[in-house]
PDB file of N, CA and C in Angstrom:
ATOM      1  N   UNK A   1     -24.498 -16.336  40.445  1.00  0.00           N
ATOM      2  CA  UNK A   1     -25.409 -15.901  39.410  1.00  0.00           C
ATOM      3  C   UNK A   1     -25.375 -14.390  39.299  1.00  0.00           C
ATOM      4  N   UNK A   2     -25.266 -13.682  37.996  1.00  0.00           N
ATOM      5  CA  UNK A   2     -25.685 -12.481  37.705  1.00  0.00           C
ATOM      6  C   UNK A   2     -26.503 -12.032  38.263  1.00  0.00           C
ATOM      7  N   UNK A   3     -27.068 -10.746  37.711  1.00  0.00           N
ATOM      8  CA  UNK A   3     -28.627  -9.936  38.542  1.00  0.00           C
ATOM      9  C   UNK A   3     -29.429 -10.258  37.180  1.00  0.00           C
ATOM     10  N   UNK A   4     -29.257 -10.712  35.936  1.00  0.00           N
ATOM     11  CA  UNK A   4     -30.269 -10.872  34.707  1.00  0.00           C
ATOM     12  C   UNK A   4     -30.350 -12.456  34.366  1.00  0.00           C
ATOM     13  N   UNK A   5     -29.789 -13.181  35.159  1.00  0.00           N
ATOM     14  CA  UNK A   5     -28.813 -14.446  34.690  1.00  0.00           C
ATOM     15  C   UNK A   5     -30.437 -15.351  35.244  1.00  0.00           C
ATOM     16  N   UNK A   6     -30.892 -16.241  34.703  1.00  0.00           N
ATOM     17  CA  UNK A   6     -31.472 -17.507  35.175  1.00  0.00           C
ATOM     18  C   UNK A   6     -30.680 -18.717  35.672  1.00  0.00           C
ATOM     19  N   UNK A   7     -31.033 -19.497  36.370  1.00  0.00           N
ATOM     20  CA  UNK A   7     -30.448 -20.159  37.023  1.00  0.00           C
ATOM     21  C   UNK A   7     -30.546 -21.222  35.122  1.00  0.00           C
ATOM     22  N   UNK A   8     -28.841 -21.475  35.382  1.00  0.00           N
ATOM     23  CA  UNK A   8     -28.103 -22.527  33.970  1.00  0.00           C
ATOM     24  C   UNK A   8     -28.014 -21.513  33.072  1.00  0.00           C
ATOM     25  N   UNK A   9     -27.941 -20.188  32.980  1.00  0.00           N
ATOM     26  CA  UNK A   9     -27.723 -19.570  31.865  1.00  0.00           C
ATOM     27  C   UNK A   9     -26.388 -19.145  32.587  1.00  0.00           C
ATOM     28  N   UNK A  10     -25.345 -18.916  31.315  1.00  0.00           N
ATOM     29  CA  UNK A  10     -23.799 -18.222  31.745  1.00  0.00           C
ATOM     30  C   UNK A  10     -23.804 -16.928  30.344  1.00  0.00           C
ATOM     31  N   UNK A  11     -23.738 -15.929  31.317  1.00  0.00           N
ATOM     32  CA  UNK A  11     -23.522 -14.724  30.341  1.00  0.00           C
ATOM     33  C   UNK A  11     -21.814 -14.265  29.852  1.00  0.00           C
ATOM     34  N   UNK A  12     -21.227 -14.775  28.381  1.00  0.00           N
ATOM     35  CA  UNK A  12     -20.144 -14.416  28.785  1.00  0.00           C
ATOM     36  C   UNK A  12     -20.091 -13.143  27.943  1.00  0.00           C
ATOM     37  N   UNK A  13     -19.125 -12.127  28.265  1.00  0.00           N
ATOM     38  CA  UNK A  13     -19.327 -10.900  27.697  1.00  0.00           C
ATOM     39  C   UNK A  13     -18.073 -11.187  26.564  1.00  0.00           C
ATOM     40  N   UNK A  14     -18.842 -10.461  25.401  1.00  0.00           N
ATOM     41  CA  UNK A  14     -18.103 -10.507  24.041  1.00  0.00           C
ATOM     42  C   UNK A  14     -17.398  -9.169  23.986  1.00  0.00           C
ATOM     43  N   UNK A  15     -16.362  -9.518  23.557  1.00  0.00           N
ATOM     44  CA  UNK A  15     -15.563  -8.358  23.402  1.00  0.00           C
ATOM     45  C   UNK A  15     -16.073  -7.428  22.183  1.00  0.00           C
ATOM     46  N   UNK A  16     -16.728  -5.966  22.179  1.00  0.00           N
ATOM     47  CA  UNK A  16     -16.815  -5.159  21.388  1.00  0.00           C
ATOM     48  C   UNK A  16     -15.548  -4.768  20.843  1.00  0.00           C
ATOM     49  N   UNK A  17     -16.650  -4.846  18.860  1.00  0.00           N
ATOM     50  CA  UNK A  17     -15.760  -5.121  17.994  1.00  0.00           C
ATOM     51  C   UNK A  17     -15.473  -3.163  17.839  1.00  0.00           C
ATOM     52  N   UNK A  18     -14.526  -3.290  17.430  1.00  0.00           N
ATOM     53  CA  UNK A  18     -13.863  -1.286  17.224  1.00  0.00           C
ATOM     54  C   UNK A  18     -14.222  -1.224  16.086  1.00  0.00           C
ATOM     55  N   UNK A  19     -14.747  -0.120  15.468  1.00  0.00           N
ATOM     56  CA  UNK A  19     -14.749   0.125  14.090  1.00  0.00           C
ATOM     57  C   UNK A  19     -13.560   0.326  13.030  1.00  0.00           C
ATOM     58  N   UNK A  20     -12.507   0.743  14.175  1.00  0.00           N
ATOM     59  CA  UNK A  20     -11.251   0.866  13.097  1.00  0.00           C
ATOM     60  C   UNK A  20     -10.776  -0.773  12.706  1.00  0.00           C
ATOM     61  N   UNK A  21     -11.459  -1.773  13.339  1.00  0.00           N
ATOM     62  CA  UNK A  21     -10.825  -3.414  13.076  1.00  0.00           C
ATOM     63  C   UNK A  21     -11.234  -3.594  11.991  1.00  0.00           C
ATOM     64  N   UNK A  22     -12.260  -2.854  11.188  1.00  0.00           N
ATOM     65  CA  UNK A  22     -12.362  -2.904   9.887  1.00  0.00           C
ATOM     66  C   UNK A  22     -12.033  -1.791   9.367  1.00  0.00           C
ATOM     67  N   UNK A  23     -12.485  -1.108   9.664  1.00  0.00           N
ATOM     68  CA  UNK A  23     -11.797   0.581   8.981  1.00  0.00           C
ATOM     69  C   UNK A  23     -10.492   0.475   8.455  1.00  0.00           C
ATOM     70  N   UNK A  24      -9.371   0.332   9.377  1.00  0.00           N
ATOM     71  CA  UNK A  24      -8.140   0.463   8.908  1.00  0.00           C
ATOM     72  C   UNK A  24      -7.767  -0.730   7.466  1.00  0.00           C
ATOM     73  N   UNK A  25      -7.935  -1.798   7.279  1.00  0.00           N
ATOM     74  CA  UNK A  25      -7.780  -2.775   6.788  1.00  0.00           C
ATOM     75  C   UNK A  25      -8.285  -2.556   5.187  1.00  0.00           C
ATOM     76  N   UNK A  26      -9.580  -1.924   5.159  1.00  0.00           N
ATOM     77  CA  UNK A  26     -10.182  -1.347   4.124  1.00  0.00           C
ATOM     78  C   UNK A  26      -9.700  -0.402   3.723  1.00  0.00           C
ATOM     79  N   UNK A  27      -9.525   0.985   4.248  1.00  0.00           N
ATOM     80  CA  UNK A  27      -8.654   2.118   3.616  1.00  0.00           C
ATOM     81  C   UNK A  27      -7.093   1.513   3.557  1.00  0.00           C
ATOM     82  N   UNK A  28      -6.048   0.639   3.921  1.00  0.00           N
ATOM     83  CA  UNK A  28      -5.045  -0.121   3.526  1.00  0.00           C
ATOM     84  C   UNK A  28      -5.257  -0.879   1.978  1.00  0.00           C
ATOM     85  N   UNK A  29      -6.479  -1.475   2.333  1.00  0.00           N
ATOM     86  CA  UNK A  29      -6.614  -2.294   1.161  1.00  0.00           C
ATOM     87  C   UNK A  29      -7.037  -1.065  -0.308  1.00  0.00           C
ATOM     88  N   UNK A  30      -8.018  -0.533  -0.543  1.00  0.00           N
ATOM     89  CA  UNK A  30      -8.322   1.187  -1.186  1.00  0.00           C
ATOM     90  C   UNK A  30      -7.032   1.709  -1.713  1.00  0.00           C
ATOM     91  N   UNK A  31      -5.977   1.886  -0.492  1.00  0.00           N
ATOM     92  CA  UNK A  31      -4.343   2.681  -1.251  1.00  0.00           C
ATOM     93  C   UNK A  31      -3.826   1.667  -1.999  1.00  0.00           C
ATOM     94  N   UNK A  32      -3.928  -0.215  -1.743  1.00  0.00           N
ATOM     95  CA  UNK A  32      -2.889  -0.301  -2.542  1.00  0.00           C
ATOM     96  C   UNK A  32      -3.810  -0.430  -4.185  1.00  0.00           C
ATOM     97  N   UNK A  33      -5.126  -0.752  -4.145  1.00  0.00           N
ATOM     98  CA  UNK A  33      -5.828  -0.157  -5.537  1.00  0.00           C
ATOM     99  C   UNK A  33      -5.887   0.733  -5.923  1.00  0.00           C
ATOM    100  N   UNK A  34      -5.447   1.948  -5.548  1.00  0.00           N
ATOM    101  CA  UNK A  34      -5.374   3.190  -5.675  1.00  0.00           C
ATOM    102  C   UNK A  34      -4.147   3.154  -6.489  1.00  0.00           C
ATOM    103  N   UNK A  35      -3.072   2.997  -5.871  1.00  0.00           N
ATOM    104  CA  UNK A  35      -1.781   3.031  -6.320  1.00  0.00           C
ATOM    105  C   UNK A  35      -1.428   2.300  -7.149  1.00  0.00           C
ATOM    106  N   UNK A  36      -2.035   0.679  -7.356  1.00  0.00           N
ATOM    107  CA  UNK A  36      -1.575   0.095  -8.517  1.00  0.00           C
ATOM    108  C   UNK A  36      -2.539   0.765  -9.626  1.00  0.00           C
ATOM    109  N   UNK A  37      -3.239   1.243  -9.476  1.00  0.00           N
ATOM    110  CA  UNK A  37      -4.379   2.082 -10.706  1.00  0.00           C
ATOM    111  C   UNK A  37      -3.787   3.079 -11.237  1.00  0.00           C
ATOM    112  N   UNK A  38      -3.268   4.342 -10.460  1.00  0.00           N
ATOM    113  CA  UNK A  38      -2.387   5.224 -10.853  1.00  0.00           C
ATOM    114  C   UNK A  38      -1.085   4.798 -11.453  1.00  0.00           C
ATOM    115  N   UNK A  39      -0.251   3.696 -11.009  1.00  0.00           N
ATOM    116  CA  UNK A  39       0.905   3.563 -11.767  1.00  0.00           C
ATOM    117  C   UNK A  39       0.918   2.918 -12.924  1.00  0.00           C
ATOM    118  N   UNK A  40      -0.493   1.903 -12.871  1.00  0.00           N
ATOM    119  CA  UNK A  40      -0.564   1.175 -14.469  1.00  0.00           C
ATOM    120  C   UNK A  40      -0.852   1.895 -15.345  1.00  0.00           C
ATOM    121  N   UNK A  41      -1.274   2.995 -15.048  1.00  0.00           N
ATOM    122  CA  UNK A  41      -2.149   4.561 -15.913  1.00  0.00           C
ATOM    123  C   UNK A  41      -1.105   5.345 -16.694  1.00  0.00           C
ATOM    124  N   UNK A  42      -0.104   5.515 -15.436  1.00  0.00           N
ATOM    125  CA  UNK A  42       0.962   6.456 -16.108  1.00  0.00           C
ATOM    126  C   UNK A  42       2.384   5.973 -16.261  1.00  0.00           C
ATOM    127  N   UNK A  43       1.995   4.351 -17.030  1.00  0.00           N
ATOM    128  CA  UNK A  43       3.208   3.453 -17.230  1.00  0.00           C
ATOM    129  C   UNK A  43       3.741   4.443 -18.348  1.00  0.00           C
ATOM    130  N   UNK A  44       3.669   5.113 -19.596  1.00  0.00           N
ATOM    131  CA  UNK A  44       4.446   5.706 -21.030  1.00  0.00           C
ATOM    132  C   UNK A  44       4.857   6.690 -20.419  1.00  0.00           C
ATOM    133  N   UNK A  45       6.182   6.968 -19.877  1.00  0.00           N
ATOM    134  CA  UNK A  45       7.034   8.384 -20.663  1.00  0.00           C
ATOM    135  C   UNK A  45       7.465   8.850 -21.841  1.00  0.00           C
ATOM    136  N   UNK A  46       6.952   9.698 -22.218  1.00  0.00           N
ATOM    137  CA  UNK A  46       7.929  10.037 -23.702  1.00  0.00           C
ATOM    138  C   UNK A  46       9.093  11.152 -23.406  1.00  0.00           C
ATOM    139  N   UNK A  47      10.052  10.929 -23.468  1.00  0.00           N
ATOM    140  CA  UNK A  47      11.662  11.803 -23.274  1.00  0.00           C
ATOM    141  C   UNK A  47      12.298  11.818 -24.655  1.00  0.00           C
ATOM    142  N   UNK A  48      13.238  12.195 -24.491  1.00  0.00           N
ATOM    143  CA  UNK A  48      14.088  12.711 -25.386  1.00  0.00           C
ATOM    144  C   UNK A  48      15.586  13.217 -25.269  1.00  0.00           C
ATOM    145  N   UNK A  49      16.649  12.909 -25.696  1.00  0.00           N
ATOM    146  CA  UNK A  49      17.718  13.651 -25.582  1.00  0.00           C
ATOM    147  C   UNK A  49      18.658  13.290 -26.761  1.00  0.00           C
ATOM    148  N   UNK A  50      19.593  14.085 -26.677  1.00  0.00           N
ATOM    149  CA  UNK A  50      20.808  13.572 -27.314  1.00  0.00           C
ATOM    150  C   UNK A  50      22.187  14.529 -26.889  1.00  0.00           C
ATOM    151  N   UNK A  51      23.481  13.642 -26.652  1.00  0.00           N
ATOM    152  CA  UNK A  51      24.364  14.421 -27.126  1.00  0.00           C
ATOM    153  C   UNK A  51      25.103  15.222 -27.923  1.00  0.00           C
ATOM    154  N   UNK A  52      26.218  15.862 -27.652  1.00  0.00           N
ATOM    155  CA  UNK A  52      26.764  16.606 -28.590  1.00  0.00           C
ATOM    156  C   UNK A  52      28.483  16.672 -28.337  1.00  0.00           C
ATOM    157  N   UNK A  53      29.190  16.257 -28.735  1.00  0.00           N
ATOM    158  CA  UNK A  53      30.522  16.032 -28.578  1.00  0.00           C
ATOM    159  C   UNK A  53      31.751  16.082 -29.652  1.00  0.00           C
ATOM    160  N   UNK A  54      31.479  17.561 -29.842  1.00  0.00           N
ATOM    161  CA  UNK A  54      31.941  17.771 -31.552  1.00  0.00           C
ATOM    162  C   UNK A  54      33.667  17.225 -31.265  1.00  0.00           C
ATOM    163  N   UNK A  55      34.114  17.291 -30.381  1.00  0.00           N
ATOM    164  CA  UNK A  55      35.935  16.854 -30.688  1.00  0.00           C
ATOM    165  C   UNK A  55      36.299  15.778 -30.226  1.00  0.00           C
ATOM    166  N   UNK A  56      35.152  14.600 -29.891  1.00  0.00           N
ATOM    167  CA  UNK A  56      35.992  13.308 -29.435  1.00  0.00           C
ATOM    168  C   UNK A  56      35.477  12.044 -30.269  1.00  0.00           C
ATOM    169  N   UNK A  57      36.454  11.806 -30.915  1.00  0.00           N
ATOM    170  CA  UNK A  57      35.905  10.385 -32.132  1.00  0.00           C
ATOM    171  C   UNK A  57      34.939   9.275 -31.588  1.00  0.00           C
ATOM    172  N   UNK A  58      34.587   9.364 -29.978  1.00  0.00           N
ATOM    173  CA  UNK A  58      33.394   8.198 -29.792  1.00  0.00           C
ATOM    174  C   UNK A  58      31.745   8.314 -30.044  1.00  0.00           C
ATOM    175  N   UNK A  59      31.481   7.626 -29.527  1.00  0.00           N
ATOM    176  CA  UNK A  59      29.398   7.662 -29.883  1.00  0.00           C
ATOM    177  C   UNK A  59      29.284   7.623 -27.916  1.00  0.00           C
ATOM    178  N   UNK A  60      28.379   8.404 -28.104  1.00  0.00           N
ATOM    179  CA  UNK A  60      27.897   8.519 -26.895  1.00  0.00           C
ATOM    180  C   UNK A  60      26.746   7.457 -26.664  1.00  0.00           C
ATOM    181  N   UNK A  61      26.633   6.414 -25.976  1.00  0.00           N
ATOM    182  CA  UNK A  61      25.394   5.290 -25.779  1.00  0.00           C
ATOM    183  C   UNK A  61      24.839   5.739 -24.618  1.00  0.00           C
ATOM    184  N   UNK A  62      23.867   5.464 -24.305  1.00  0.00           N
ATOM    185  CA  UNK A  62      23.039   6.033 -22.944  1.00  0.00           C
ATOM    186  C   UNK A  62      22.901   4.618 -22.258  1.00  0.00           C
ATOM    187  N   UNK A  63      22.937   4.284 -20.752  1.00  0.00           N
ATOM    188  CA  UNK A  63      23.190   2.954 -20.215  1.00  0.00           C
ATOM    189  C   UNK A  63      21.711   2.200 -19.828  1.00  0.00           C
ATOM    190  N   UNK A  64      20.614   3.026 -20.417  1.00  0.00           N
ATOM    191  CA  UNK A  64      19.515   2.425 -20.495  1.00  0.00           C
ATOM    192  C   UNK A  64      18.687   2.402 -19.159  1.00  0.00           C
ATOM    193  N   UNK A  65      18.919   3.678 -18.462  1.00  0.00           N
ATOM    194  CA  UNK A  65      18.678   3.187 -16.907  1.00  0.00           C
ATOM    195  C   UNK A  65      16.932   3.508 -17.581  1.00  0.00           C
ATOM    196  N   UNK A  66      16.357   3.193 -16.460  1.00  0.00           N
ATOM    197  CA  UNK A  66      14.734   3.405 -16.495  1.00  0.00           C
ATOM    198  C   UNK A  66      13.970   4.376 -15.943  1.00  0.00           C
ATOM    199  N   UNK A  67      13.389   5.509 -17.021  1.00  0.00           N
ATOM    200  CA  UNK A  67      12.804   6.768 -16.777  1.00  0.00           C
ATOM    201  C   UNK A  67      10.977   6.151 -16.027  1.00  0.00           C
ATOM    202  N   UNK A  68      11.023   6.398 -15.138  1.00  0.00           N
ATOM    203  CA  UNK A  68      10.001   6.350 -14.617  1.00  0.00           C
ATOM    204  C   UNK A  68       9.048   7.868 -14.606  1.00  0.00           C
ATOM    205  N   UNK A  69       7.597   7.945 -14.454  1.00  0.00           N
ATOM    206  CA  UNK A  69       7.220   9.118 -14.898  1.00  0.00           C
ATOM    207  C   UNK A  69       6.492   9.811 -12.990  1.00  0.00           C
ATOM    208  N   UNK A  70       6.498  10.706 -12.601  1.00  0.00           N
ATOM    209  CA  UNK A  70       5.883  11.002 -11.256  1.00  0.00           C
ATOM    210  C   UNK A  70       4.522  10.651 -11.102  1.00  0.00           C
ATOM    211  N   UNK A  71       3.973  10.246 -11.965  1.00  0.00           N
ATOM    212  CA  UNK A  71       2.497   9.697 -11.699  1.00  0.00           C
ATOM    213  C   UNK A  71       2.854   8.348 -11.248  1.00  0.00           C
ATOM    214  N   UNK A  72       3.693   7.458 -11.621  1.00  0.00           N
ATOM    215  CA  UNK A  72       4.147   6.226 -12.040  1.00  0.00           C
ATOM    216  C   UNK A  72       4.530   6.309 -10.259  1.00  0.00           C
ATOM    217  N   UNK A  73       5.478   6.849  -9.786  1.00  0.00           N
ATOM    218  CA  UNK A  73       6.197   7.077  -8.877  1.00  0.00           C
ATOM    219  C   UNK A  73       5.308   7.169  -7.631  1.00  0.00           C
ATOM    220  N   UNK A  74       4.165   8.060  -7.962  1.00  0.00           N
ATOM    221  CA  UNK A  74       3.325   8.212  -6.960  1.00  0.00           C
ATOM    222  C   UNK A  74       2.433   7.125  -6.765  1.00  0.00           C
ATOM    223  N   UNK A  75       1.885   6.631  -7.674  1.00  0.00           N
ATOM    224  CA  UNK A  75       0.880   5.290  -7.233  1.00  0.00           C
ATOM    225  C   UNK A  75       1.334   4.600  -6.652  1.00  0.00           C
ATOM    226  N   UNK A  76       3.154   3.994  -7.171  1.00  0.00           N
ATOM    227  CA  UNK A  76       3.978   3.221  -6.440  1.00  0.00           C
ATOM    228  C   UNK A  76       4.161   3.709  -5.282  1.00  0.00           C
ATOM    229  N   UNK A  77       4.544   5.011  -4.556  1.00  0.00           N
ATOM    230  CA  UNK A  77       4.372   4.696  -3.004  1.00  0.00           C
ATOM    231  C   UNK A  77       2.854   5.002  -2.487  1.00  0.00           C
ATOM    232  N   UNK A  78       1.804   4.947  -3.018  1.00  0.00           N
ATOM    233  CA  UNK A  78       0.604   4.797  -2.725  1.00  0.00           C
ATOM    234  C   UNK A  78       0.523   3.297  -2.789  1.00  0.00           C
ATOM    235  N   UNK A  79       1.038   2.817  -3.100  1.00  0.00           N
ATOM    236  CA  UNK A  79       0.563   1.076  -2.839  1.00  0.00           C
ATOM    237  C   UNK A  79       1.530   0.702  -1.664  1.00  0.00           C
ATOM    238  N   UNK A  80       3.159   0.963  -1.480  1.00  0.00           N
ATOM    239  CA  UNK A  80       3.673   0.701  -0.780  1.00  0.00           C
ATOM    240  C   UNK A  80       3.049   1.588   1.049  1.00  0.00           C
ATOM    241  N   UNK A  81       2.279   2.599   0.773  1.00  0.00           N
ATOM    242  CA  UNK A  81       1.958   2.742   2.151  1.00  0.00           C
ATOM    243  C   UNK A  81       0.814   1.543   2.243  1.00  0.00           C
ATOM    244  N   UNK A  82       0.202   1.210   1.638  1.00  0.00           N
ATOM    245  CA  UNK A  82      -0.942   0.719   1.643  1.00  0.00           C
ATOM    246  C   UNK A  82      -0.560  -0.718   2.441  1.00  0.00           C
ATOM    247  N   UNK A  83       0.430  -0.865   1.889  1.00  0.00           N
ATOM    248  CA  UNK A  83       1.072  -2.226   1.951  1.00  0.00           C
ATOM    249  C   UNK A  83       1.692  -2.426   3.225  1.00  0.00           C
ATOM    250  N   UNK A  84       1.932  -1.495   3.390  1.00  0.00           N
ATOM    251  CA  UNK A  84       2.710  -1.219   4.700  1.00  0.00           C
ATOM    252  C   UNK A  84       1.366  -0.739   6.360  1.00  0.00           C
ATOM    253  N   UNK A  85       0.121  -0.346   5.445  1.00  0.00           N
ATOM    254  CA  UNK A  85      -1.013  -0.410   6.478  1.00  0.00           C
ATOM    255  C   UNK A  85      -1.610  -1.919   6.677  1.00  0.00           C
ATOM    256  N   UNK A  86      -1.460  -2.503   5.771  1.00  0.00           N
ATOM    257  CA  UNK A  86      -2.411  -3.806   6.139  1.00  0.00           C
ATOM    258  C   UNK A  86      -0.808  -4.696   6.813  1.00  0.00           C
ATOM    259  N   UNK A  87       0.258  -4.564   6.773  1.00  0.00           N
ATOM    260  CA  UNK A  87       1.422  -5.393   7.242  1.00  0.00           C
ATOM    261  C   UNK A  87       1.061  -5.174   8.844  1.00  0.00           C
ATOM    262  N   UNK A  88       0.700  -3.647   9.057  1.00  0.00           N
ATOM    263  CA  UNK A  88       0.534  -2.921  10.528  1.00  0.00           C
ATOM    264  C   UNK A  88      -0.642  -3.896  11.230  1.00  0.00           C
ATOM    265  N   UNK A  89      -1.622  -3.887  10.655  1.00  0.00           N
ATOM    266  CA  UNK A  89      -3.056  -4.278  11.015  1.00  0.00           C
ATOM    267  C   UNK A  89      -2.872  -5.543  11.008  1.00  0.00           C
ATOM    268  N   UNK A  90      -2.038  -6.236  10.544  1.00  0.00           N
ATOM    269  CA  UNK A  90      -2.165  -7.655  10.443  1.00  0.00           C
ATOM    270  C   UNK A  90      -1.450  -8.361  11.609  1.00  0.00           C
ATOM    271  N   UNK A  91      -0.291  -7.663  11.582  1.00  0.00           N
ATOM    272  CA  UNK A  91       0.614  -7.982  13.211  1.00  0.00           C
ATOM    273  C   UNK A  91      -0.243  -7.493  14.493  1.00  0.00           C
ATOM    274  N   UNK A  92      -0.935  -6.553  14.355  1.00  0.00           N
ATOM    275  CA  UNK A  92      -1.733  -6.526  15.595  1.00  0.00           C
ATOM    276  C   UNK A  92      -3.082  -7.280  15.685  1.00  0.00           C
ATOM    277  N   UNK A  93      -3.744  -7.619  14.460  1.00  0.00           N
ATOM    278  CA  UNK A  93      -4.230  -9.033  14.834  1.00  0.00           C
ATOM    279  C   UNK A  93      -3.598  -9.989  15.171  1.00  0.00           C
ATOM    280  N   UNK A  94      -2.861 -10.579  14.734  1.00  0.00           N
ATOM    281  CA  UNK A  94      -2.237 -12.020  14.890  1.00  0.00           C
ATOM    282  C   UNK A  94      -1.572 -11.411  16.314  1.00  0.00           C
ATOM    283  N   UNK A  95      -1.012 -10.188  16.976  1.00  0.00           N
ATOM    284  CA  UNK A  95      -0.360 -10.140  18.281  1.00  0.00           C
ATOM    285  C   UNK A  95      -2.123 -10.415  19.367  1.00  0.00           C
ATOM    286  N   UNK A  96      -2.806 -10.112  18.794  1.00  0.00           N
ATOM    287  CA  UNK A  96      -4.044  -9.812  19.830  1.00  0.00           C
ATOM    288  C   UNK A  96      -4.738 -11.477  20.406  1.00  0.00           C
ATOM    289  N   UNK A  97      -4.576 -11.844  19.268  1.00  0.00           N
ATOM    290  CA  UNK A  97      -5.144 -13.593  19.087  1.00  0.00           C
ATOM    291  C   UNK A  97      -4.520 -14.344  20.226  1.00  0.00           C
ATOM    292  N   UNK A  98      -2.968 -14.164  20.686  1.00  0.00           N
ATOM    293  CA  UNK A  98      -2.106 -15.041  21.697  1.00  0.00           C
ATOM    294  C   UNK A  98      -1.915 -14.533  22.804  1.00  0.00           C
TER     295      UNK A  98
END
């Protein structure tokens, strides 16, 4: 028997919970809303160009690659860290459980 324990009582001690076991999971979860917010925001680039090729009989076509804009760019790796914090937090739950 314990020193607080009555006789038929069993004290078992609970493991104190950390504040980062929620902390981290929440600011993970925050970046990747963060980041999909910022990149759906600054989906329109407007660009512009053209060539100029005064001595060769072809047309210049552009191969259509995809102008992404740095706002666009940035939310996207603001979601991918994000994504990459709750992947972290999640393997060390599921490692802690076994």
């Amino acid at each position: 028997m314990g020193e607080n324990n009555k006789l038929g009582e069993q004290s078992t001690p609970r493991p104190a919970r950390k504040p980062a076991a929620v902390v981290v999971p929440l600011l993970g979860l925050i970046a990747v809303i963060v980041g999909l917010i910022v990149a759906w925001t600054n989906q329109s680039t407007s660009f512009g160009w053209f060539a100029y090729a005064p001595l060769s009989d072809t047309v210049f076509v552009g191969n259509g690659g995809a102008m992404v804009s740095q706002g666009t760019q940035l939310g996207l790796v603001v979601t991918v860290f994000g994504l990459l914090v709750l992947a972290f937090w999640a393997g060390l739950a599921i490692g802690r459980r076994r």
